[in-house]
PDB file of N, CA and C in Angstrom:
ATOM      1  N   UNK A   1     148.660  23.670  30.595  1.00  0.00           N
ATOM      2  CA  UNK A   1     147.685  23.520  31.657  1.00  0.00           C
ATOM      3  C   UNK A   1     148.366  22.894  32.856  1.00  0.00           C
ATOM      4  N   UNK A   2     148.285  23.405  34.502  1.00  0.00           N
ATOM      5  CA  UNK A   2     148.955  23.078  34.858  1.00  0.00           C
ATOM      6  C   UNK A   2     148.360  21.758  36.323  1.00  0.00           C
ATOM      7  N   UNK A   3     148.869  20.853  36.626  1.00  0.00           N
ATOM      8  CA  UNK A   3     148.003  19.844  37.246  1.00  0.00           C
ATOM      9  C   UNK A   3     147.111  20.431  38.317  1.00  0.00           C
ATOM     10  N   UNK A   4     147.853  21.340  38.885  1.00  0.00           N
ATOM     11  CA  UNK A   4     147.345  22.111  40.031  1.00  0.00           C
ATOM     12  C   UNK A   4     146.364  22.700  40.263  1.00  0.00           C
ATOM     13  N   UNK A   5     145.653  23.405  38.745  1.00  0.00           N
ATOM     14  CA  UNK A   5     144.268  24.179  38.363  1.00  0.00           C
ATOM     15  C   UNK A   5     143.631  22.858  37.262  1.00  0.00           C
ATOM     16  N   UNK A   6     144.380  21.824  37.413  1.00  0.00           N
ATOM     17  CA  UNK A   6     143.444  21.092  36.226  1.00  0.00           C
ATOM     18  C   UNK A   6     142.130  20.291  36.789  1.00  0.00           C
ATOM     19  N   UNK A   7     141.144  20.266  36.088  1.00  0.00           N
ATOM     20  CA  UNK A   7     140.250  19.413  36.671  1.00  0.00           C
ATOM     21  C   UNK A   7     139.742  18.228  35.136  1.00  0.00           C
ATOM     22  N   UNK A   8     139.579  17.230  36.017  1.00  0.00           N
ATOM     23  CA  UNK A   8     139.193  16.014  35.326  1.00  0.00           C
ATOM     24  C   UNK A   8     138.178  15.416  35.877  1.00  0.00           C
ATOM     25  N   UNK A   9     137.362  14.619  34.774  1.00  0.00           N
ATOM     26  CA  UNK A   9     136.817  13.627  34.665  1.00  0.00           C
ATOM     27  C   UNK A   9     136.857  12.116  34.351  1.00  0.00           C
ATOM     28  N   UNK A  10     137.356  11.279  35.422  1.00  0.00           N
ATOM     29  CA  UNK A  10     137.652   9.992  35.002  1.00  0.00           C
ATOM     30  C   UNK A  10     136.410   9.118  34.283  1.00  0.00           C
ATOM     31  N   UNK A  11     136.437   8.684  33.163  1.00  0.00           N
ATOM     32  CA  UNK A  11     135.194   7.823  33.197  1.00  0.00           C
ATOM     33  C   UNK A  11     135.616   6.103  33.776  1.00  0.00           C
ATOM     34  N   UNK A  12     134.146   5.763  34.127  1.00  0.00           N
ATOM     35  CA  UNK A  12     134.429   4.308  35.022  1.00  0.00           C
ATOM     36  C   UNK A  12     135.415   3.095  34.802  1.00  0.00           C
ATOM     37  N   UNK A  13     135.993   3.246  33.017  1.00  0.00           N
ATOM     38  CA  UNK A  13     137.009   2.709  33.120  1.00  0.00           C
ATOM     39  C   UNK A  13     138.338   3.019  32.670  1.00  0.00           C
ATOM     40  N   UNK A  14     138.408   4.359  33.738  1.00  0.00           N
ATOM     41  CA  UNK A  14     139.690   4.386  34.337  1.00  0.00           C
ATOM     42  C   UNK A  14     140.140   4.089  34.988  1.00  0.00           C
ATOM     43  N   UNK A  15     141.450   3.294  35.285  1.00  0.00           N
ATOM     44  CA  UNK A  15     141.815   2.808  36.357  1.00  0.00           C
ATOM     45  C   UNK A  15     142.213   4.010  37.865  1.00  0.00           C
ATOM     46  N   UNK A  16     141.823   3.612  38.735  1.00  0.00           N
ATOM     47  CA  UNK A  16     142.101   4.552  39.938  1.00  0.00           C
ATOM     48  C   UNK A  16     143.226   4.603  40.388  1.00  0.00           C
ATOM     49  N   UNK A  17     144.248   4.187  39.621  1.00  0.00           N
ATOM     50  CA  UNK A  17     146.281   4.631  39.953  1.00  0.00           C
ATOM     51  C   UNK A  17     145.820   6.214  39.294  1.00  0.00           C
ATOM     52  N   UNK A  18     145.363   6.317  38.349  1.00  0.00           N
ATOM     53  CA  UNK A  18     145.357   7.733  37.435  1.00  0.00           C
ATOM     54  C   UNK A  18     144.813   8.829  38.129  1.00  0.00           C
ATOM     55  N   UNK A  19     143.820   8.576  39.536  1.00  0.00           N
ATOM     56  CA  UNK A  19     142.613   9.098  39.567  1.00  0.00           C
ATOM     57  C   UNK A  19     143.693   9.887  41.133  1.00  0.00           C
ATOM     58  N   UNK A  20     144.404   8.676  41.386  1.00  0.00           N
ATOM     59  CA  UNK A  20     144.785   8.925  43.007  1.00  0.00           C
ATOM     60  C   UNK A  20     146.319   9.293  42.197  1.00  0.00           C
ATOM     61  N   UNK A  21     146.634   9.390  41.685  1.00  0.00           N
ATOM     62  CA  UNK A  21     148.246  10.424  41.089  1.00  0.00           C
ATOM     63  C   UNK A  21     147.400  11.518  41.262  1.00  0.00           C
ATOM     64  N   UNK A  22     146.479  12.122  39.817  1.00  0.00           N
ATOM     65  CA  UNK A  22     145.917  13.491  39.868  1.00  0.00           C
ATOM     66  C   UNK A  22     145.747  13.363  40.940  1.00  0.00           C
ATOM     67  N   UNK A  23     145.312  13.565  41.707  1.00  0.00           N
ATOM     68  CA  UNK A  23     144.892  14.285  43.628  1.00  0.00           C
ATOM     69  C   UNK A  23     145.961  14.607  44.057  1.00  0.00           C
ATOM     70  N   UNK A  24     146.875  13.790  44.012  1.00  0.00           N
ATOM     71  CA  UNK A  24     148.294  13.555  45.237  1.00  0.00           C
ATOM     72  C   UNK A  24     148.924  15.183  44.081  1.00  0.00           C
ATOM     73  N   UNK A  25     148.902  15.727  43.083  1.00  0.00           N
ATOM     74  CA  UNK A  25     149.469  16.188  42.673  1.00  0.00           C
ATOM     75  C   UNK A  25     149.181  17.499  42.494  1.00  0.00           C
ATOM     76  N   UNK A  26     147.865  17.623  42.778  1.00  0.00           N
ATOM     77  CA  UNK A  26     146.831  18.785  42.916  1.00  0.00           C
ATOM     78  C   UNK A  26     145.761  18.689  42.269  1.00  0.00           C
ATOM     79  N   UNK A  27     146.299  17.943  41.307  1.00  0.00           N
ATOM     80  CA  UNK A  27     144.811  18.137  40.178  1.00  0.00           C
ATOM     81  C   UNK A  27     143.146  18.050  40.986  1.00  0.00           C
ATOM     82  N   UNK A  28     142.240  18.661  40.214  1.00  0.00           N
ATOM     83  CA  UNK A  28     141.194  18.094  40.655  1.00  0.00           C
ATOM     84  C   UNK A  28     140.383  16.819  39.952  1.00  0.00           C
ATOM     85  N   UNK A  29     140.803  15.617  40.156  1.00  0.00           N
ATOM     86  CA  UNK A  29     140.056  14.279  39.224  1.00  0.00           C
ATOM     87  C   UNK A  29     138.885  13.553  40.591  1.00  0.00           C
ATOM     88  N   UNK A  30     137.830  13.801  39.635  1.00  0.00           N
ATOM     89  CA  UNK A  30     136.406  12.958  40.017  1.00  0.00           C
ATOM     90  C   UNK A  30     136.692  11.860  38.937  1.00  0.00           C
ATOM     91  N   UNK A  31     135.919  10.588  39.902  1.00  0.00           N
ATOM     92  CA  UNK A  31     135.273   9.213  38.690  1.00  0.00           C
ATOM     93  C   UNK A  31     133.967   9.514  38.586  1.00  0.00           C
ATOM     94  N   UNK A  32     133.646   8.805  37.269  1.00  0.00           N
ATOM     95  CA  UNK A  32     131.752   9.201  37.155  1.00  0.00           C
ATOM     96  C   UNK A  32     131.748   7.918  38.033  1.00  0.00           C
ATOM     97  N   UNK A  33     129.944   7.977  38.698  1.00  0.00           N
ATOM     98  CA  UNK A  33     129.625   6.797  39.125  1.00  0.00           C
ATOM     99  C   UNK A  33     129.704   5.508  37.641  1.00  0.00           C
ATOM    100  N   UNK A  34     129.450   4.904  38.018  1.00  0.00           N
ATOM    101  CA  UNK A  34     129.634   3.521  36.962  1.00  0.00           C
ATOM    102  C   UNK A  34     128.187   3.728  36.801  1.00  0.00           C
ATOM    103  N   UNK A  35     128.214   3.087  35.244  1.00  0.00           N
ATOM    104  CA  UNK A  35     126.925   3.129  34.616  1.00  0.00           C
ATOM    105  C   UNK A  35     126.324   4.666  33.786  1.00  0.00           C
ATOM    106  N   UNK A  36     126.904   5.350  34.281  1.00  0.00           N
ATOM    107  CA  UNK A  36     126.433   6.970  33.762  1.00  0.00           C
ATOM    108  C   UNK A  36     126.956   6.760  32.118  1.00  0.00           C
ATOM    109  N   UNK A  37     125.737   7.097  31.514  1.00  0.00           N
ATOM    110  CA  UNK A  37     125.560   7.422  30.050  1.00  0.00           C
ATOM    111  C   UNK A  37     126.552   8.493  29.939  1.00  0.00           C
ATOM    112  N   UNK A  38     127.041   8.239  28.647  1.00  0.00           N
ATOM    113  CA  UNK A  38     128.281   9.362  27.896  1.00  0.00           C
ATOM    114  C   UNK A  38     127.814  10.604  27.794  1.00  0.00           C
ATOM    115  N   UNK A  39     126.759  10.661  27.199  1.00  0.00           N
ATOM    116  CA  UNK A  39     126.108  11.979  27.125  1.00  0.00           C
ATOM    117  C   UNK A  39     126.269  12.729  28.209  1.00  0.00           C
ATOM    118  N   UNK A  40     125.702  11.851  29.397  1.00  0.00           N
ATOM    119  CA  UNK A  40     125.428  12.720  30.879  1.00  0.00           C
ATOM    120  C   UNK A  40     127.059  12.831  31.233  1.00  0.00           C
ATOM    121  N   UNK A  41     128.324  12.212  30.843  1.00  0.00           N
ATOM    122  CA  UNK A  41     129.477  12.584  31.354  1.00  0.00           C
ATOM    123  C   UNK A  41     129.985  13.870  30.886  1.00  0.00           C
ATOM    124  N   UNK A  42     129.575  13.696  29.046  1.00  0.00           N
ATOM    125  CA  UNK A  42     129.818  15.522  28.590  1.00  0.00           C
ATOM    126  C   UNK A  42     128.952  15.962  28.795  1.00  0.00           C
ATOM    127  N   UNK A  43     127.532  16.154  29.495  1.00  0.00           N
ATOM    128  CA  UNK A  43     127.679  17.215  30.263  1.00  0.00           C
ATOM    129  C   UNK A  43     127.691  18.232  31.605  1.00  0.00           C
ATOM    130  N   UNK A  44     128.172  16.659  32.405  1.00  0.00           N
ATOM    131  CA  UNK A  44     128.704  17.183  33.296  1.00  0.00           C
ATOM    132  C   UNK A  44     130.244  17.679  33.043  1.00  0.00           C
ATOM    133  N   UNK A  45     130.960  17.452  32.517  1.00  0.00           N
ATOM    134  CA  UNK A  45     132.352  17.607  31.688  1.00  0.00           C
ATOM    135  C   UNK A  45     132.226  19.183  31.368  1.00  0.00           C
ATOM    136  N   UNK A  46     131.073  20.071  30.816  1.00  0.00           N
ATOM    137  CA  UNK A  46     130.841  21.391  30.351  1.00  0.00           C
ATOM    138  C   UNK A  46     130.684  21.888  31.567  1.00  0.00           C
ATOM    139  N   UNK A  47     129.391  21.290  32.215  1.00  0.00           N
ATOM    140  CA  UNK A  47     129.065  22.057  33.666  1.00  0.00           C
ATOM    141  C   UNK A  47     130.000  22.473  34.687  1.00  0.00           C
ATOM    142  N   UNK A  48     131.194  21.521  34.856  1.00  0.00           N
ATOM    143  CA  UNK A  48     132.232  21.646  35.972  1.00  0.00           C
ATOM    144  C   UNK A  48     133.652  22.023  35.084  1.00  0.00           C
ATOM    145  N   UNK A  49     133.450  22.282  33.860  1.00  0.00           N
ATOM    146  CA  UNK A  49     134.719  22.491  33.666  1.00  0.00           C
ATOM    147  C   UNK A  49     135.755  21.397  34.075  1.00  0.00           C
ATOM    148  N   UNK A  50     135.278  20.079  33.202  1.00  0.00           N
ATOM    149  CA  UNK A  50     136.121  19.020  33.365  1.00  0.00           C
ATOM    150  C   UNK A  50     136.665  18.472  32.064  1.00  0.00           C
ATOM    151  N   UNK A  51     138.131  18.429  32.042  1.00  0.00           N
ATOM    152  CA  UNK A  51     138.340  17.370  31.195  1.00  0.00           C
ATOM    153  C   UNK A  51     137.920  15.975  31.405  1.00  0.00           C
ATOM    154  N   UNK A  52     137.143  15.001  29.974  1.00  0.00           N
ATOM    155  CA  UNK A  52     137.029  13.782  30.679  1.00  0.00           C
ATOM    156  C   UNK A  52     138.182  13.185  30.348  1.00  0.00           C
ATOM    157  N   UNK A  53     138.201  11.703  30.853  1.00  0.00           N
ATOM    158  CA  UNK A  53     139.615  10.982  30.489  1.00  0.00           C
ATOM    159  C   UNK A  53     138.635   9.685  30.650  1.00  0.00           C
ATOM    160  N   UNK A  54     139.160   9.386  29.413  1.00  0.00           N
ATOM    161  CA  UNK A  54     138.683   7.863  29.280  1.00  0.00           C
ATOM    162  C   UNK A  54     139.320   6.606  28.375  1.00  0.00           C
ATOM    163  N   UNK A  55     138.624   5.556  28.501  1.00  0.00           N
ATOM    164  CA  UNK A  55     139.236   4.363  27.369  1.00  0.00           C
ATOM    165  C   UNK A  55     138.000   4.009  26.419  1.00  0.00           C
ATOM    166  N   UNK A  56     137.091   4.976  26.058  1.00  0.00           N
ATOM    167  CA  UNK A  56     135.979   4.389  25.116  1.00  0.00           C
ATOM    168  C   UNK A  56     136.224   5.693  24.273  1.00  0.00           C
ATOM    169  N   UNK A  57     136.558   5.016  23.197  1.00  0.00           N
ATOM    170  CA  UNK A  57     136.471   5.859  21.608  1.00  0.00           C
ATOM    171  C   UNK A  57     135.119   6.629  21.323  1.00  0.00           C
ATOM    172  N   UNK A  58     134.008   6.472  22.121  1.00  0.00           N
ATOM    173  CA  UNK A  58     132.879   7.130  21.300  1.00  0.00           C
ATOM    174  C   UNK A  58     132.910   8.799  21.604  1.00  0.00           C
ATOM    175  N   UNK A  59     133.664   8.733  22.526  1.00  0.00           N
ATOM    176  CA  UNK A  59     134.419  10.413  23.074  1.00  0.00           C
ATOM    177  C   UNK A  59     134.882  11.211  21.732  1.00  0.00           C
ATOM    178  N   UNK A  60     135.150  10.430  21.234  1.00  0.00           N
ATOM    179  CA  UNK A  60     136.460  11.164  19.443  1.00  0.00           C
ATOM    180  C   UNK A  60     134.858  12.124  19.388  1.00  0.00           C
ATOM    181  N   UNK A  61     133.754  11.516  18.933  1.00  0.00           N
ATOM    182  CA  UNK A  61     132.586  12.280  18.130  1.00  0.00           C
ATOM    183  C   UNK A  61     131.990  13.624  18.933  1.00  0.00           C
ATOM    184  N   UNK A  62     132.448  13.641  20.331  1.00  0.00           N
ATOM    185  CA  UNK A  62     131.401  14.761  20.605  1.00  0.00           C
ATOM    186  C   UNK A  62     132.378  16.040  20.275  1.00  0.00           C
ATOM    187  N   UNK A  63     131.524  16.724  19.851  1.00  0.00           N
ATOM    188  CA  UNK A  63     131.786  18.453  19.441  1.00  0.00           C
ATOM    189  C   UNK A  63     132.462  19.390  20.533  1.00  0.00           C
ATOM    190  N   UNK A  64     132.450  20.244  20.287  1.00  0.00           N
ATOM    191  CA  UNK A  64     133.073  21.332  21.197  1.00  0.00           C
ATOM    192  C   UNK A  64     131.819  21.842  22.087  1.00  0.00           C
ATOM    193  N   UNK A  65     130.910  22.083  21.527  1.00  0.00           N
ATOM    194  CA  UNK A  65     129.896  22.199  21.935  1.00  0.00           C
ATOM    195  C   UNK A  65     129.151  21.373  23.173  1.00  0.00           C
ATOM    196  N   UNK A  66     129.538  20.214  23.109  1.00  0.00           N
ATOM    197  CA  UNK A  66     129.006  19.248  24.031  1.00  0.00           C
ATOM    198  C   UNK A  66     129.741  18.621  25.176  1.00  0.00           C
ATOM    199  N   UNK A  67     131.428  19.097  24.919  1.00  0.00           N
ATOM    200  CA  UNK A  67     132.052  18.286  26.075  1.00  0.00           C
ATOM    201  C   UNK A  67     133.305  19.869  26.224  1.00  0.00           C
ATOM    202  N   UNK A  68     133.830  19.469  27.307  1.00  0.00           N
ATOM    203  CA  UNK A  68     135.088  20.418  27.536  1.00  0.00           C
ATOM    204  C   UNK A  68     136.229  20.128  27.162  1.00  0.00           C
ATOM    205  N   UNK A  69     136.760  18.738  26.915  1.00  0.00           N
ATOM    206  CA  UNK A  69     137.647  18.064  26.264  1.00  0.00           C
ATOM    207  C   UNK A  69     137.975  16.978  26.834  1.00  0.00           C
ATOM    208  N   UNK A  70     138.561  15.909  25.591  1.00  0.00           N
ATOM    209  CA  UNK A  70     138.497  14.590  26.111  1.00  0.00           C
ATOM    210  C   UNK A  70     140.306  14.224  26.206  1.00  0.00           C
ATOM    211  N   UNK A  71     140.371  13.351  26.930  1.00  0.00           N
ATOM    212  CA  UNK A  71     142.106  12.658  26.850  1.00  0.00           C
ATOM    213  C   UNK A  71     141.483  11.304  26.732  1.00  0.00           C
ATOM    214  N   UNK A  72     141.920  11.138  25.161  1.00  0.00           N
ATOM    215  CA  UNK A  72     141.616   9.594  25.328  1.00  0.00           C
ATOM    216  C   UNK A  72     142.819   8.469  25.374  1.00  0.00           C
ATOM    217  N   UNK A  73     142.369   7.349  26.232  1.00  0.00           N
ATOM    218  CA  UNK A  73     143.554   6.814  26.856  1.00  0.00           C
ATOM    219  C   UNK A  73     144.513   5.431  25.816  1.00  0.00           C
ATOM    220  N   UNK A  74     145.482   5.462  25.043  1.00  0.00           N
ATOM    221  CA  UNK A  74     145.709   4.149  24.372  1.00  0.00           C
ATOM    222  C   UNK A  74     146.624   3.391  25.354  1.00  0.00           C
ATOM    223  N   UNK A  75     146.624   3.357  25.971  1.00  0.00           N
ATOM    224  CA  UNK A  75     147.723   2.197  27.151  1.00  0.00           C
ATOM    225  C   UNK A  75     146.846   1.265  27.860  1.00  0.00           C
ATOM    226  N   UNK A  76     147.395   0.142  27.632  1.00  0.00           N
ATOM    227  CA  UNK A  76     146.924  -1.237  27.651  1.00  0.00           C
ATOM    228  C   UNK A  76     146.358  -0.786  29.523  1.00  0.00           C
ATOM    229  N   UNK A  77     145.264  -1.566  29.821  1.00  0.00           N
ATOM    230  CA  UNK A  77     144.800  -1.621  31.457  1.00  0.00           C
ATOM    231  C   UNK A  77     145.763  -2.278  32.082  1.00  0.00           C
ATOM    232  N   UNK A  78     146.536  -2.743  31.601  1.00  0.00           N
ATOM    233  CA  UNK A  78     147.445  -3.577  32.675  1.00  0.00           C
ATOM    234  C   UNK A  78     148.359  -3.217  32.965  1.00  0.00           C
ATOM    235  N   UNK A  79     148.864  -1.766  32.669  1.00  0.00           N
ATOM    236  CA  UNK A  79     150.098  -1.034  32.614  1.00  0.00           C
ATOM    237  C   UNK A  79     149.722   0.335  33.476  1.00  0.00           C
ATOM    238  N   UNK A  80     149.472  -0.127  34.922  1.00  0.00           N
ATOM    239  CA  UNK A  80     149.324   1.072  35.364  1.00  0.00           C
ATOM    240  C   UNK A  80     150.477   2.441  35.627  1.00  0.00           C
ATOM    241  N   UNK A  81     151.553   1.903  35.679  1.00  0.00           N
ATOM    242  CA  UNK A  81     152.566   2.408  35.929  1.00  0.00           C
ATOM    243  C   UNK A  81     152.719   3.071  34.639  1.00  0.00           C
ATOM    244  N   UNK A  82     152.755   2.798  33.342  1.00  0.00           N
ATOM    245  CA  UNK A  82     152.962   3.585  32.572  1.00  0.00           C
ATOM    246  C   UNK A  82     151.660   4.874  31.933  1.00  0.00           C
ATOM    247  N   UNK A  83     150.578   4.070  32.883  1.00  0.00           N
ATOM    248  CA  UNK A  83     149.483   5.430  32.483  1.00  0.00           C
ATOM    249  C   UNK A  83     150.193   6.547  33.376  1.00  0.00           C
ATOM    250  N   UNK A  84     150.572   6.207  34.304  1.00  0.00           N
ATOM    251  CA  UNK A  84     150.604   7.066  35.340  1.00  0.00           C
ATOM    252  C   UNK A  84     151.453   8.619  34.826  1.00  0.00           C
ATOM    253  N   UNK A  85     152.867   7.415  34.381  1.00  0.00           N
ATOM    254  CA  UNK A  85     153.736   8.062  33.485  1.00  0.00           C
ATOM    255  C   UNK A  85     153.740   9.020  32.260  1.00  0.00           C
ATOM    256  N   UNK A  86     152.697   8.310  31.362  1.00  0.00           N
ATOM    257  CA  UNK A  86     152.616   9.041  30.323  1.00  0.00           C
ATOM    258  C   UNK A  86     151.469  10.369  30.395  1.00  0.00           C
ATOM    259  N   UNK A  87     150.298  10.486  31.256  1.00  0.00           N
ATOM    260  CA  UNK A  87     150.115  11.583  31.801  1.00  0.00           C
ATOM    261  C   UNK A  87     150.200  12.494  32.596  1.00  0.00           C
ATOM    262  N   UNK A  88     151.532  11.952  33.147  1.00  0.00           N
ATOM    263  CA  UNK A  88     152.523  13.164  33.930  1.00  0.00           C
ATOM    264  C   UNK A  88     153.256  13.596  33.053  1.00  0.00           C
ATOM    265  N   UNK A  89     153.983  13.561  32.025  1.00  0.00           N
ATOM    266  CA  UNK A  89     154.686  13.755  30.983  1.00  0.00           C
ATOM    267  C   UNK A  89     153.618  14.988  30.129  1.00  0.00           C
ATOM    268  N   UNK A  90     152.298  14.371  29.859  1.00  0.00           N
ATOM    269  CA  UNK A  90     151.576  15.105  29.191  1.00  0.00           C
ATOM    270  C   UNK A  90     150.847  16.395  30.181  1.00  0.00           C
ATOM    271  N   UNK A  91     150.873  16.264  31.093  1.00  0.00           N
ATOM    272  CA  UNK A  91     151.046  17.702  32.282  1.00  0.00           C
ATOM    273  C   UNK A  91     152.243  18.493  32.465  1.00  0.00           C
ATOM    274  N   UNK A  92     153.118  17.614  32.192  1.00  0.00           N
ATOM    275  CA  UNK A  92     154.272  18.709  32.099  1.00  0.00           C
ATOM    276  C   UNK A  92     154.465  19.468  31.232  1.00  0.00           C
ATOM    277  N   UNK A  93     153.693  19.034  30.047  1.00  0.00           N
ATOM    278  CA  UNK A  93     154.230  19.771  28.981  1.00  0.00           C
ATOM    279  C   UNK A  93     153.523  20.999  28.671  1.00  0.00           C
ATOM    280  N   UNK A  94     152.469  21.007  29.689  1.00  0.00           N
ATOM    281  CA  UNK A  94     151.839  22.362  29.188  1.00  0.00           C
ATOM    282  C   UNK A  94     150.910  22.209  28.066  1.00  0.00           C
ATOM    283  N   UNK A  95     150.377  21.185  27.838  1.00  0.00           N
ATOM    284  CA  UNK A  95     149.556  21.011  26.337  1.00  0.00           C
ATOM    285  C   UNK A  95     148.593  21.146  26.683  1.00  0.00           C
ATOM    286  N   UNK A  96     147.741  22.347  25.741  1.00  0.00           N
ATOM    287  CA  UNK A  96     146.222  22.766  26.429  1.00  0.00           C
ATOM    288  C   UNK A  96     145.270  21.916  26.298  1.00  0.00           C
ATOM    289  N   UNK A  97     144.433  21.591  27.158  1.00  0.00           N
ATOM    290  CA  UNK A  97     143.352  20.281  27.068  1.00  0.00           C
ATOM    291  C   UNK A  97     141.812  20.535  26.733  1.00  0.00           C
ATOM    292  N   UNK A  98     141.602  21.842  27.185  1.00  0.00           N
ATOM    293  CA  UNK A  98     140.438  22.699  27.080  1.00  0.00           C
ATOM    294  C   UNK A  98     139.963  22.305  25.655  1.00  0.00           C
ATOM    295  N   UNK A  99     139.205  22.032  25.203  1.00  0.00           N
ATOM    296  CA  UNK A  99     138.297  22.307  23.749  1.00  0.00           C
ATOM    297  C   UNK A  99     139.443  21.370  22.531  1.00  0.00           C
ATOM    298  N   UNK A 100     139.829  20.765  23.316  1.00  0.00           N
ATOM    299  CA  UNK A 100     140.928  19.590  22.608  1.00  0.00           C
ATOM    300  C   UNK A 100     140.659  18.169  22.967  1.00  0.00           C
ATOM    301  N   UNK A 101     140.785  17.342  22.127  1.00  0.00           N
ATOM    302  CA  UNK A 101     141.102  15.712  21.652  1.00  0.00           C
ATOM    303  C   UNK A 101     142.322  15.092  21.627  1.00  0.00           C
ATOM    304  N   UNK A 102     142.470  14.653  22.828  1.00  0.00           N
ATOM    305  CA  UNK A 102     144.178  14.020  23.151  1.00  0.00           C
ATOM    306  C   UNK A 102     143.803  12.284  22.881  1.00  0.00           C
ATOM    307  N   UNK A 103     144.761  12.104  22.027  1.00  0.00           N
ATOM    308  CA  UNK A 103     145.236  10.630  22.481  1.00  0.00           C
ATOM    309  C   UNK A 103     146.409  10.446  22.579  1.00  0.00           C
ATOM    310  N   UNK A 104     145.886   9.446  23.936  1.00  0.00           N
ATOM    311  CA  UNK A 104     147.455   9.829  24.565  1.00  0.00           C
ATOM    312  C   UNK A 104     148.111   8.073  24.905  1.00  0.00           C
ATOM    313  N   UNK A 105     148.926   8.067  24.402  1.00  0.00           N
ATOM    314  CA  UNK A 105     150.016   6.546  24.304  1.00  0.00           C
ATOM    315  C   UNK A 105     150.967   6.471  24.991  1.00  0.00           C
ATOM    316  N   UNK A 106     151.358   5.274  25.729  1.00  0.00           N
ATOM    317  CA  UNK A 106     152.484   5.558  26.611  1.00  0.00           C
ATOM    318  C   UNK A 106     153.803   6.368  26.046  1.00  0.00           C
ATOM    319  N   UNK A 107     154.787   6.706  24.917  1.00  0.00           N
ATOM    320  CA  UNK A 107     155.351   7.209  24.714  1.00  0.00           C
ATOM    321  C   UNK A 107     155.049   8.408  23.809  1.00  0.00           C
ATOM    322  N   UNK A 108     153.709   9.152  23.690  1.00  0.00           N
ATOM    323  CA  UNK A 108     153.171  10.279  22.616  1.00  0.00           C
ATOM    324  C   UNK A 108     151.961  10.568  23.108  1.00  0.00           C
ATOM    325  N   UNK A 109     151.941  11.744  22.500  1.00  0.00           N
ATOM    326  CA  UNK A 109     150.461  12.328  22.443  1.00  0.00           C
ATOM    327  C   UNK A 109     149.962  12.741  21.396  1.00  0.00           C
ATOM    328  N   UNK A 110     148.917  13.219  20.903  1.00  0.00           N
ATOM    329  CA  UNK A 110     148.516  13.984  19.512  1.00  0.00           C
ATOM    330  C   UNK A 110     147.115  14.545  20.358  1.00  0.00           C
ATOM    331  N   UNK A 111     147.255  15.709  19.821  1.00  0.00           N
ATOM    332  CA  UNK A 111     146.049  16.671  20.090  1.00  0.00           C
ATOM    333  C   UNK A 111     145.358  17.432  19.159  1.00  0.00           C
ATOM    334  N   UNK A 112     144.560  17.588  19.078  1.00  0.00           N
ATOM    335  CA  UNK A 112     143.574  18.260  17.754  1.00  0.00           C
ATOM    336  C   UNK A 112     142.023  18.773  18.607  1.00  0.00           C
ATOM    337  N   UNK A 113     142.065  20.007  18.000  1.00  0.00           N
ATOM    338  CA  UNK A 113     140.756  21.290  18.603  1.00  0.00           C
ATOM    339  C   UNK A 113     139.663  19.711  17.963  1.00  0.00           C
ATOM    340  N   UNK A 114     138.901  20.159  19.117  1.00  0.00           N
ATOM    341  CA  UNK A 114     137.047  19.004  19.006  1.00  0.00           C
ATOM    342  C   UNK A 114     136.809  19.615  18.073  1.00  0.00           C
ATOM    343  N   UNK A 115     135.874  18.670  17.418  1.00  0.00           N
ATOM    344  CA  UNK A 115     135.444  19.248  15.954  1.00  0.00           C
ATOM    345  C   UNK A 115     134.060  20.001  16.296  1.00  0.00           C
ATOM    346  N   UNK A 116     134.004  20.797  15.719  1.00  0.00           N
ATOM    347  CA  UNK A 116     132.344  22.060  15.694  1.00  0.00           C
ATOM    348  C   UNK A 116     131.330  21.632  15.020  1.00  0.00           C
ATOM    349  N   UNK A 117     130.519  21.493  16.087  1.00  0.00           N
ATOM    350  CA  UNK A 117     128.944  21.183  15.429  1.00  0.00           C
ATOM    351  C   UNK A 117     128.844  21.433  14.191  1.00  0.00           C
ATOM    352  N   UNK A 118     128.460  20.905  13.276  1.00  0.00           N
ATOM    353  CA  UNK A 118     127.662  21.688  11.979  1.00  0.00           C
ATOM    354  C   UNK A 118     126.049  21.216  12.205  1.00  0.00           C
ATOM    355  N   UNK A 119     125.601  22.360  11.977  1.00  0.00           N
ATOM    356  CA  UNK A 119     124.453  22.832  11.940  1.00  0.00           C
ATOM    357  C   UNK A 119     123.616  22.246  10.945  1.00  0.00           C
ATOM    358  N   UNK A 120     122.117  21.585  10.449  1.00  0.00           N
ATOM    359  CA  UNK A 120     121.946  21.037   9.166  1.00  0.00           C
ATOM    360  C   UNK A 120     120.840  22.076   9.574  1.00  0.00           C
ATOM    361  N   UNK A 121     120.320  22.299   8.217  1.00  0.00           N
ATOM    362  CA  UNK A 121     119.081  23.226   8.123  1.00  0.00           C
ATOM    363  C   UNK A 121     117.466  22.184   8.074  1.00  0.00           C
TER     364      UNK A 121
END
C-alpha cells in the first residue's frame, strides 16, 4: 500500500508527529474529533475507506465487517521520533492494511486478516 493513495484514521490518541508525517508524504490522515465513540470511528473508517490507527486495544475485536483496518500502535507516547520511524518503514514495505490487524512496534510489525463476524442463529 503505498503512502500516496493511503488514507488513515488517527484516533485522538495519536500523537500529531504521525498525523503531520502522513500529509507531508502524501498520505491522506484525518484525527477523529476527541471524544468520538469507537464504534462511530469504524464506521466512519468503512465509509471513507480509512485505515484507523490507534493506541486503544479495543480495535483488536472489531470484524471485517465493521472497520476497514486497524494499525495498532505499541510505541511508548514519548517516542515520537520512533513512531514516526517505524511507520515509515511499515509503508515502505508494501504491507497491505486493508481488511488487516497491524501491530506495529518500533522495530516489527505483525499483521493478521480482521477476524469475520460469526453469525449466531
Amino acid at each position: 500500500m503505498s503512502s500516496s493513495k493511503s488514507k488513515f484514521l488517527l484516533d485522538e490518541n495519536v500523537r500529531i508527529e504521525l498525523a503531520e508525517f502522513l500529509n507531508d508524504t502524501g498520505a491522506d490522515a484525518l484525527r477523529v474529533p476527541k471524544g468520538l465513540k469507537n464504534g462511530r470511528i469504524a464506521t466512519l473508517s468503512l465509509k471513507e475507506c480509512r485505515i484507523v490507527v490507534t493506541n486503544d486495544e479495543d480495535f483488536a475485536a472489531f470484524p471485517k465487517s465493521a472497520i476497514q483496518g486497524v494499525v495498532w500502535l505499541r510505541i511508548p507516547q514519548d517516542e515520537p521520533e520512533a513512531l514516526v520511524q517505524a511507520f515509515s518503514k511499515l509503508l515502505a514495505s508494501g504491507e497491505a492494511l486493508d481488511g488487516c490487524f497491524v501491530m506495529l512496534w518500533p522495530d516489527r510489525w505483525e499483521a493478521s486478516p480482521l477476524p469475520v463476524e460469526i453469525r449466531t442463529a
